[in-house]
C-alpha atoms as a PDB file:
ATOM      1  CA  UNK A   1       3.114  -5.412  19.260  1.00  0.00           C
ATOM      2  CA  UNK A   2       0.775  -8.942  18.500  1.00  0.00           C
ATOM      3  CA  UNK A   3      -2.499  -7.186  19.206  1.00  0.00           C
ATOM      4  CA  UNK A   4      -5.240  -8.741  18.407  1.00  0.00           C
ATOM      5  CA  UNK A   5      -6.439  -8.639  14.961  1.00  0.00           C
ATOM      6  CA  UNK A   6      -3.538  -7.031  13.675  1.00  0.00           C
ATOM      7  CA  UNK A   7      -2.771  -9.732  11.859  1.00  0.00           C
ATOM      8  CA  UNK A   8       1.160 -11.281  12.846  1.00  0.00           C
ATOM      9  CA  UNK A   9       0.260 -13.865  15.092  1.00  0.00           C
ATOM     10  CA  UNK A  10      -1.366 -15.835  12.650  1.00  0.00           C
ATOM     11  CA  UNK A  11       2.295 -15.548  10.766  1.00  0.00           C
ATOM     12  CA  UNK A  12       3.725 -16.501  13.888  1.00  0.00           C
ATOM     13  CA  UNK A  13       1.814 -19.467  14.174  1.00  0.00           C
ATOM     14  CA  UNK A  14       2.385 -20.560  10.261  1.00  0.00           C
ATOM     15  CA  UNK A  15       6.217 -19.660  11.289  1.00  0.00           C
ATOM     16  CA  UNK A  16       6.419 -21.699  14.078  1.00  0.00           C
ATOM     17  CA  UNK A  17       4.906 -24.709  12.681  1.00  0.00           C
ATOM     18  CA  UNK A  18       7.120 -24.357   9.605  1.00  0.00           C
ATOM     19  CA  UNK A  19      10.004 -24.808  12.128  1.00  0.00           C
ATOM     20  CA  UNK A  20       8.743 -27.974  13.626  1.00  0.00           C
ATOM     21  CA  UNK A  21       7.746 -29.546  10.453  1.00  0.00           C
ATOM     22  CA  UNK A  22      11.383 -28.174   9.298  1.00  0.00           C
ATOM     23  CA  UNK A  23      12.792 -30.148  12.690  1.00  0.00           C
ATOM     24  CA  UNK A  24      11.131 -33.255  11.528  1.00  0.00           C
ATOM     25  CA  UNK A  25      11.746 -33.467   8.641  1.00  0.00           C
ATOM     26  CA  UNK A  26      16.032 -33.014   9.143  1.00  0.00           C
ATOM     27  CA  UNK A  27      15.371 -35.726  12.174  1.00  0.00           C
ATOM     28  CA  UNK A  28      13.907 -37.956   9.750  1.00  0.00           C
ATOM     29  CA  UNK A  29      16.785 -37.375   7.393  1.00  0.00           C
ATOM     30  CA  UNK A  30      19.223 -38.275  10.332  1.00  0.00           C
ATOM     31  CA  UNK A  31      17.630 -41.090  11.823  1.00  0.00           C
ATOM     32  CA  UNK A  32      19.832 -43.576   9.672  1.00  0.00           C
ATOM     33  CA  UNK A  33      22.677 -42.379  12.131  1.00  0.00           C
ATOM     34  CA  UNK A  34      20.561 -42.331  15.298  1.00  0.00           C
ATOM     35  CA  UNK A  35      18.426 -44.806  17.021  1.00  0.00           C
ATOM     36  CA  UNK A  36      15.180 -42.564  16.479  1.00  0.00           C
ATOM     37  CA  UNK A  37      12.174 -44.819  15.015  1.00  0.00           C
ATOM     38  CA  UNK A  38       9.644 -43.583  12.796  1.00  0.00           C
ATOM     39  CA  UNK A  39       6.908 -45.058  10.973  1.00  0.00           C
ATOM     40  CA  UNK A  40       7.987 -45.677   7.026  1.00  0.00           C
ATOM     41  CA  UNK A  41       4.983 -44.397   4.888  1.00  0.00           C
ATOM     42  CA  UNK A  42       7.587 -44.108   1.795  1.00  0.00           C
ATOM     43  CA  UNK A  43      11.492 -44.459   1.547  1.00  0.00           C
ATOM     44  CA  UNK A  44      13.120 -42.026   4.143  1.00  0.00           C
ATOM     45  CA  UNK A  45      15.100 -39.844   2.077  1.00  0.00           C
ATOM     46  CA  UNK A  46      11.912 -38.884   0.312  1.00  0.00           C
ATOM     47  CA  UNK A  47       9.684 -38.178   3.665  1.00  0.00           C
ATOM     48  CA  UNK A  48      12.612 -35.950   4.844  1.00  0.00           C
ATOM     49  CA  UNK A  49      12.914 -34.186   1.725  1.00  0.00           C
ATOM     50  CA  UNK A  50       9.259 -33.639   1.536  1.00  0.00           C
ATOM     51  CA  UNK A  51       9.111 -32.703   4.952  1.00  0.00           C
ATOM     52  CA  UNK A  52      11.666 -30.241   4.662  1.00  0.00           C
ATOM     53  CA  UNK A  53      10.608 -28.198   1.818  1.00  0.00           C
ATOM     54  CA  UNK A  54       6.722 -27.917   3.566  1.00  0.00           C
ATOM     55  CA  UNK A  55       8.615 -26.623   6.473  1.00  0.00           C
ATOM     56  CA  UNK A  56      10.710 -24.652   4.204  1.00  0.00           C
ATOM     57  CA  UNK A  57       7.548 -23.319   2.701  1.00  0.00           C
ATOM     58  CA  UNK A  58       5.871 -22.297   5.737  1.00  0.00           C
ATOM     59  CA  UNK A  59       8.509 -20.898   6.844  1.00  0.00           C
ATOM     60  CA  UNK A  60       8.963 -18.830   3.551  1.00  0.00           C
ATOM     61  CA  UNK A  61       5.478 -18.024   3.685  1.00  0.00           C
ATOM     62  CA  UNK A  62       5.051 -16.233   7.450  1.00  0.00           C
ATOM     63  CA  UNK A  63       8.722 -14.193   6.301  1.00  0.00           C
ATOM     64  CA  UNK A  64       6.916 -13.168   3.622  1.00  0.00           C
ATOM     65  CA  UNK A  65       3.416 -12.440   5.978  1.00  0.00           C
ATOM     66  CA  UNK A  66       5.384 -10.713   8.004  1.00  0.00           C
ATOM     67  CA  UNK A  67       7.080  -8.201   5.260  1.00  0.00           C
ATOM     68  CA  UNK A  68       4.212  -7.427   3.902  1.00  0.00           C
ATOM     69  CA  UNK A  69       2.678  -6.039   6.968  1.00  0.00           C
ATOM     70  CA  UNK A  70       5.862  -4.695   8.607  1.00  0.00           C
ATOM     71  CA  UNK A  71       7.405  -3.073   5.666  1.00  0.00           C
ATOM     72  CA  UNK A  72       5.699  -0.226   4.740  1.00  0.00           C
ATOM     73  CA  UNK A  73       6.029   0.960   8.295  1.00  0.00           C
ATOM     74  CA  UNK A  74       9.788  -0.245   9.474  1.00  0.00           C
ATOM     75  CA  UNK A  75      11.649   2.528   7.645  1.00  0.00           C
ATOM     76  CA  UNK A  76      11.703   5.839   9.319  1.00  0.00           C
ATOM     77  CA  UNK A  77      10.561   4.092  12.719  1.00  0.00           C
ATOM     78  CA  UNK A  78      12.048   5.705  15.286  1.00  0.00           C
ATOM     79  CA  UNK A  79      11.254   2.529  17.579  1.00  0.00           C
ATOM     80  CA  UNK A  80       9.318  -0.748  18.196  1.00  0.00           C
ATOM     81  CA  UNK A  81       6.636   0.902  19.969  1.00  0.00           C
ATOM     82  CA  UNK A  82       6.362   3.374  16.998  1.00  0.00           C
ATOM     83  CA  UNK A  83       5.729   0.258  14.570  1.00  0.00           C
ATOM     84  CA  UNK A  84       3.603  -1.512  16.890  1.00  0.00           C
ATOM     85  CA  UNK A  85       1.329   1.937  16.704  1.00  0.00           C
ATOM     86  CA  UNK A  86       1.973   2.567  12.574  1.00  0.00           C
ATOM     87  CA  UNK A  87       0.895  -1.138  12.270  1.00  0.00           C
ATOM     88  CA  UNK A  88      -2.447  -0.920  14.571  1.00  0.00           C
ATOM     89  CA  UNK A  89      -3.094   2.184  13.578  1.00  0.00           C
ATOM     90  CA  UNK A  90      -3.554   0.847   9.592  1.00  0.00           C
ATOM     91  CA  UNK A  91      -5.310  -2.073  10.793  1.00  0.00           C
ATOM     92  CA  UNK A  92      -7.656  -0.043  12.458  1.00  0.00           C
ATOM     93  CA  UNK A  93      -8.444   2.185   9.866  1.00  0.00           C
ATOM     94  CA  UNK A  94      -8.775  -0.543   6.862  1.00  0.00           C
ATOM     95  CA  UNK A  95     -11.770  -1.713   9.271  1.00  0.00           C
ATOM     96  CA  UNK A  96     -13.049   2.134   9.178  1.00  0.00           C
ATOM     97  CA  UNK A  97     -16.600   2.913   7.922  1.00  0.00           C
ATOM     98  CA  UNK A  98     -16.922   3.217   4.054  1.00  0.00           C
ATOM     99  CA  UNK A  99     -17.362   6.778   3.961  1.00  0.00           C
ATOM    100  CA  UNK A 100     -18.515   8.250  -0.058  1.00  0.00           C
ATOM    101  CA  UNK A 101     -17.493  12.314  -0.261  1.00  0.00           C
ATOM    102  CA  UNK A 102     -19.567  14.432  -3.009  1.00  0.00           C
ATOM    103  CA  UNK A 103     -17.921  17.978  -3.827  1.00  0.00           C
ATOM    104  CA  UNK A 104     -15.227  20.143  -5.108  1.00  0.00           C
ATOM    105  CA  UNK A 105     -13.007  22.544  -4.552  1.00  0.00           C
ATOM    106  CA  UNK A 106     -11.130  22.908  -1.306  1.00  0.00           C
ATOM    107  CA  UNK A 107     -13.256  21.475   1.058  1.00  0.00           C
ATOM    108  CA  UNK A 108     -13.226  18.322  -0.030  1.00  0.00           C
ATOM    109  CA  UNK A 109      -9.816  17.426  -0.018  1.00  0.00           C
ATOM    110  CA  UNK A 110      -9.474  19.212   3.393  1.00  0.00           C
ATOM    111  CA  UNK A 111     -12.487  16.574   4.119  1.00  0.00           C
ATOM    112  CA  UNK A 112     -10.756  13.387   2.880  1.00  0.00           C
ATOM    113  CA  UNK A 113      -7.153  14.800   5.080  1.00  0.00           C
ATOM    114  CA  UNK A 114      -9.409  14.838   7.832  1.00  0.00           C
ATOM    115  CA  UNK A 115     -10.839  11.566   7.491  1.00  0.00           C
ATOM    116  CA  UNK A 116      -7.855   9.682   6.377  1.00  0.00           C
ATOM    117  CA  UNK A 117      -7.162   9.487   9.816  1.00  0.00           C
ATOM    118  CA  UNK A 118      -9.669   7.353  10.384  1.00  0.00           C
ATOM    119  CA  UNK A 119     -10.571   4.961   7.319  1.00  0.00           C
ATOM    120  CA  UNK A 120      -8.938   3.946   4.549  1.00  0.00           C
ATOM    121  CA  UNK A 121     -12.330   3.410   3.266  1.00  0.00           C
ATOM    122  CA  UNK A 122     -12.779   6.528   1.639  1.00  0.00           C
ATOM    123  CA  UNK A 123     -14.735   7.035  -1.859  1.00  0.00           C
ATOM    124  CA  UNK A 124     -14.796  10.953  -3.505  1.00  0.00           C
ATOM    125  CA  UNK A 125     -17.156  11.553  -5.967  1.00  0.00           C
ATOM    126  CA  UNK A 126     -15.679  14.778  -7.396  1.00  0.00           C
ATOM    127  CA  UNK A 127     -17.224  17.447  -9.762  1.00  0.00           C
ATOM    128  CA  UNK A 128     -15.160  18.551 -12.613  1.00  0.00           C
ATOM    129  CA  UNK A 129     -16.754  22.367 -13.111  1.00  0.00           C
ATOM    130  CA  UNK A 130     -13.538  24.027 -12.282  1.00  0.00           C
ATOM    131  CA  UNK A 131     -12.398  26.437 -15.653  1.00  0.00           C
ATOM    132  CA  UNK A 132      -9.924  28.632 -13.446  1.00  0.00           C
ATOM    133  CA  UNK A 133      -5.985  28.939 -13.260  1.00  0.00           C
ATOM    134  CA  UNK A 134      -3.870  25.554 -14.727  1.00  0.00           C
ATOM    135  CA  UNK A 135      -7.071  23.570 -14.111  1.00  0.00           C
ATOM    136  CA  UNK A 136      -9.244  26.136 -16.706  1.00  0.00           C
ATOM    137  CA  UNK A 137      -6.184  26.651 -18.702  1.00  0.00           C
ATOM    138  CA  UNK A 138      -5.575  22.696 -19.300  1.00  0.00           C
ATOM    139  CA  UNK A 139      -9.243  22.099 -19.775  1.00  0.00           C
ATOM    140  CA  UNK A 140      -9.535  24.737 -22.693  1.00  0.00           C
ATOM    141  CA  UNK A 141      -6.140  24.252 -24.442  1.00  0.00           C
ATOM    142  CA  UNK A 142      -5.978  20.369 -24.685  1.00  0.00           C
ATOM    143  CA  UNK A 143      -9.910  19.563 -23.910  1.00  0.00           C
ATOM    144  CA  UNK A 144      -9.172  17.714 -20.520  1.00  0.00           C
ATOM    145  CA  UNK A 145     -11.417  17.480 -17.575  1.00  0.00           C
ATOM    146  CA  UNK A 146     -10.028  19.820 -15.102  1.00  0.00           C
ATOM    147  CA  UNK A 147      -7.298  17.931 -13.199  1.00  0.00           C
ATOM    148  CA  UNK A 148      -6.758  20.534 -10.222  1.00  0.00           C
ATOM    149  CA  UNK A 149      -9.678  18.986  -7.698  1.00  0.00           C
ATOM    150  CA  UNK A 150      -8.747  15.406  -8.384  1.00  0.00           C
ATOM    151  CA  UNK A 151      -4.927  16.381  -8.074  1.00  0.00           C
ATOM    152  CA  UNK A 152      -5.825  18.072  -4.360  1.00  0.00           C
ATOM    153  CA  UNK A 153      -8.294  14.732  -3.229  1.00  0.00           C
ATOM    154  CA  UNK A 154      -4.646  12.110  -4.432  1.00  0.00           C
ATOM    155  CA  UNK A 155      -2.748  14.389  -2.456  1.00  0.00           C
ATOM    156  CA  UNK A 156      -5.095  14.551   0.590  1.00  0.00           C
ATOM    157  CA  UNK A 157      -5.729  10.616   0.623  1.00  0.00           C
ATOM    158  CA  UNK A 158      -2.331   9.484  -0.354  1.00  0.00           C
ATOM    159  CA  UNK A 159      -0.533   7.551   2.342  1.00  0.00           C
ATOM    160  CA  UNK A 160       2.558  10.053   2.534  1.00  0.00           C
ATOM    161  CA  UNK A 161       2.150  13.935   1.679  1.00  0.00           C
ATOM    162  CA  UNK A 162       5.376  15.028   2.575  1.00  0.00           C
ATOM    163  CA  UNK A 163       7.788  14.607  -0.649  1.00  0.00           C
ATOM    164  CA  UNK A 164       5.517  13.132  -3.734  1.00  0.00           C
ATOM    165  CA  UNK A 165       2.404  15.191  -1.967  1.00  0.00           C
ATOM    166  CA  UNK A 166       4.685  18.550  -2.257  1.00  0.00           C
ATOM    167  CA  UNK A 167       5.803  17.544  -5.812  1.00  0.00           C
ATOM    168  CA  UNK A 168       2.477  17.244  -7.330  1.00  0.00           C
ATOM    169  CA  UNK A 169       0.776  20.653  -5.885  1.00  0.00           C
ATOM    170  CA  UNK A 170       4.423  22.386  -7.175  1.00  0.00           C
ATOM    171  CA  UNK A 171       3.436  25.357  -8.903  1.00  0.00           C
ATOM    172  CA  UNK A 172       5.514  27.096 -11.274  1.00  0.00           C
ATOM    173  CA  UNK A 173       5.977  30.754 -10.936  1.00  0.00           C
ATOM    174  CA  UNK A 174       7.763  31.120 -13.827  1.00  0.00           C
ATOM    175  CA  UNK A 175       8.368  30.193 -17.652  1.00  0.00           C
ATOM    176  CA  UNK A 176       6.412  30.594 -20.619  1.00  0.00           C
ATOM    177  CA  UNK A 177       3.783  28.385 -20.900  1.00  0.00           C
ATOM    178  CA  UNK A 178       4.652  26.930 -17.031  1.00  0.00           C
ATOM    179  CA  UNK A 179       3.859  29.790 -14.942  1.00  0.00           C
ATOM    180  CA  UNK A 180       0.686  29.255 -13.354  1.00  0.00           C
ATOM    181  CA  UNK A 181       0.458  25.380 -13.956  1.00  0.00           C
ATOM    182  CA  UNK A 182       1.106  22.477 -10.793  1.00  0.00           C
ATOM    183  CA  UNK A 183       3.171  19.525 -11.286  1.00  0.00           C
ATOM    184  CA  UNK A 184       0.274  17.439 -10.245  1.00  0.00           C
ATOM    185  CA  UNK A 185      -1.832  18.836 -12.830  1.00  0.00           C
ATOM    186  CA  UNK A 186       0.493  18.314 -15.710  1.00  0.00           C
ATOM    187  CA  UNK A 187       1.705  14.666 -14.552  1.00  0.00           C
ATOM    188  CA  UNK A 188      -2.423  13.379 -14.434  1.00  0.00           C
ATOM    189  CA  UNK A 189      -2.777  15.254 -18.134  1.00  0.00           C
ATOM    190  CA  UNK A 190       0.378  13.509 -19.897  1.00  0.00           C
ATOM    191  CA  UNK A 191      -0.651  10.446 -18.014  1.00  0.00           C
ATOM    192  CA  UNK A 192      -4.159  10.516 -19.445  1.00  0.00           C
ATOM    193  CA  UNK A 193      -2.496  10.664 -23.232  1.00  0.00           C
ATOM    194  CA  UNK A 194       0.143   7.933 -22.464  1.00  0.00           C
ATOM    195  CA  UNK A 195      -2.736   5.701 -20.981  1.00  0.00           C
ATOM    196  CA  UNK A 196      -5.461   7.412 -23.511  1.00  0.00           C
ATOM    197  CA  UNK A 197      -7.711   7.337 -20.356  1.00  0.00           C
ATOM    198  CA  UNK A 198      -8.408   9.768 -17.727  1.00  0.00           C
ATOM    199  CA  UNK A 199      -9.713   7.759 -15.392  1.00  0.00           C
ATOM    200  CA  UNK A 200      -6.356   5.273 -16.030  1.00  0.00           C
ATOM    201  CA  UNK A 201      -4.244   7.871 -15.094  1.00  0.00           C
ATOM    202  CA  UNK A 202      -6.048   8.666 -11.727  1.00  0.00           C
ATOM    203  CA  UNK A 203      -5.445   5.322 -11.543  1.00  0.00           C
ATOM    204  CA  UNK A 204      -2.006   5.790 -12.308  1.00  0.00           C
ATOM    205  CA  UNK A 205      -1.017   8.596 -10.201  1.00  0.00           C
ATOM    206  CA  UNK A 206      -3.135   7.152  -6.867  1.00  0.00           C
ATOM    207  CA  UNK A 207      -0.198   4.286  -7.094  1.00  0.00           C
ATOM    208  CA  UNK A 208       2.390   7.135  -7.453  1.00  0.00           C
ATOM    209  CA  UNK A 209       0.688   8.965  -4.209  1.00  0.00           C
ATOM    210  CA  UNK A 210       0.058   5.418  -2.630  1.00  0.00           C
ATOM    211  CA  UNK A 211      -3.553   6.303  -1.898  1.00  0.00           C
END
């Protein structure tokens, strides 16, 4: 699970050395009721209690090393092997090439799911001709940039597509003024008036997607 470059053994380390400097520091506190010696740089109540809460605080600080790289992969892990892999497997591919897509349409989003597995370095330059279905629809009724192409790239590069990546390409097949129109399209447009930016709300709903 500590491969190299992953990142946890340097936690480890700042973990380990928080408990010594932790041990110290309660020794120090105790030594009035032991025959342990120490050197007196300043009264020993305040070494101990300054030694403590640095050991405290590297201690803190690995727990909260190790969360951050652990938890977006511990839930739904069927095992320690499987984290082990979910956690190399990100490391590896925030070291991936920086790789800049130019197009539209289907293909590129079918591009960026295909190279997701590889980098998380992943830039898409996306044209914004498309004037058909809930993407033409949106573009002429409210004078939007077509959301639909941007919608299918979030979806494609977002970290999970199973629940929030089915929600936004949800397409209504029914309803008066609905029918026709994707969740996705409609959350990016009402985003882009709430933030009174389009670019904001890609923002905005790549955080939602977790891309």
């Amino acid at each position: 699970m500590l491969q190299f470059g992953v990142g946890l053994k340097r936690w480890a380390l700042i973990g380990a050395i928080g408990v010594a400097i932790w041990s110290i520091g309660f020794a120090w506190l105790i030594r009035q009721f032991s025959d342990l010696k120490f050197p007196n740089f300043l009264p020993w109540h305040l070494e101990g209690f300054l030694l403590l809460v640095l050991g405290s605080g590297s201690i803190l600080a690995a727990l909260y090393g190790f969360y951050r790289k652990l938890s977006p992969v511990l839930l739904g892990s069927q095992s320690i092997e499987d984290v082990a892999d979910q956690i190399y497997t990100r490391w590896s591919r925030g070291r991936g090439p920086k790789i800049v897509a130019i197009g539209g349409g289907t293909g590129l989003s079918v591009l960026l799911r295909g190279l997701r597995d590889h980098t998380d370095n992943l830039t898409a330059i996306i044209t914004v001709a498309d004037d058909g279905g809930s993407s033409g629809r949106l573009r002429r009724e409210l004078g939007v940039l077509p959301p639909g192409d941007f919608r299918n790239c979030l979806v494609a590069m977002s970290e999970d597509e199973s629940l929030l990546g089915e929600l936004f390409q949800y397409r209504f097949d029914e309803g008066n003024g609905l029918k026709g129109h994707s969740f996705g399209n409609l959350f990016i447009v009402a985003m882009s008036h709430i933030t009174h930016s389009f670019e904001q709300a890609l923002v905005e709903s790549s955080r939602v997607l977790a891309v």
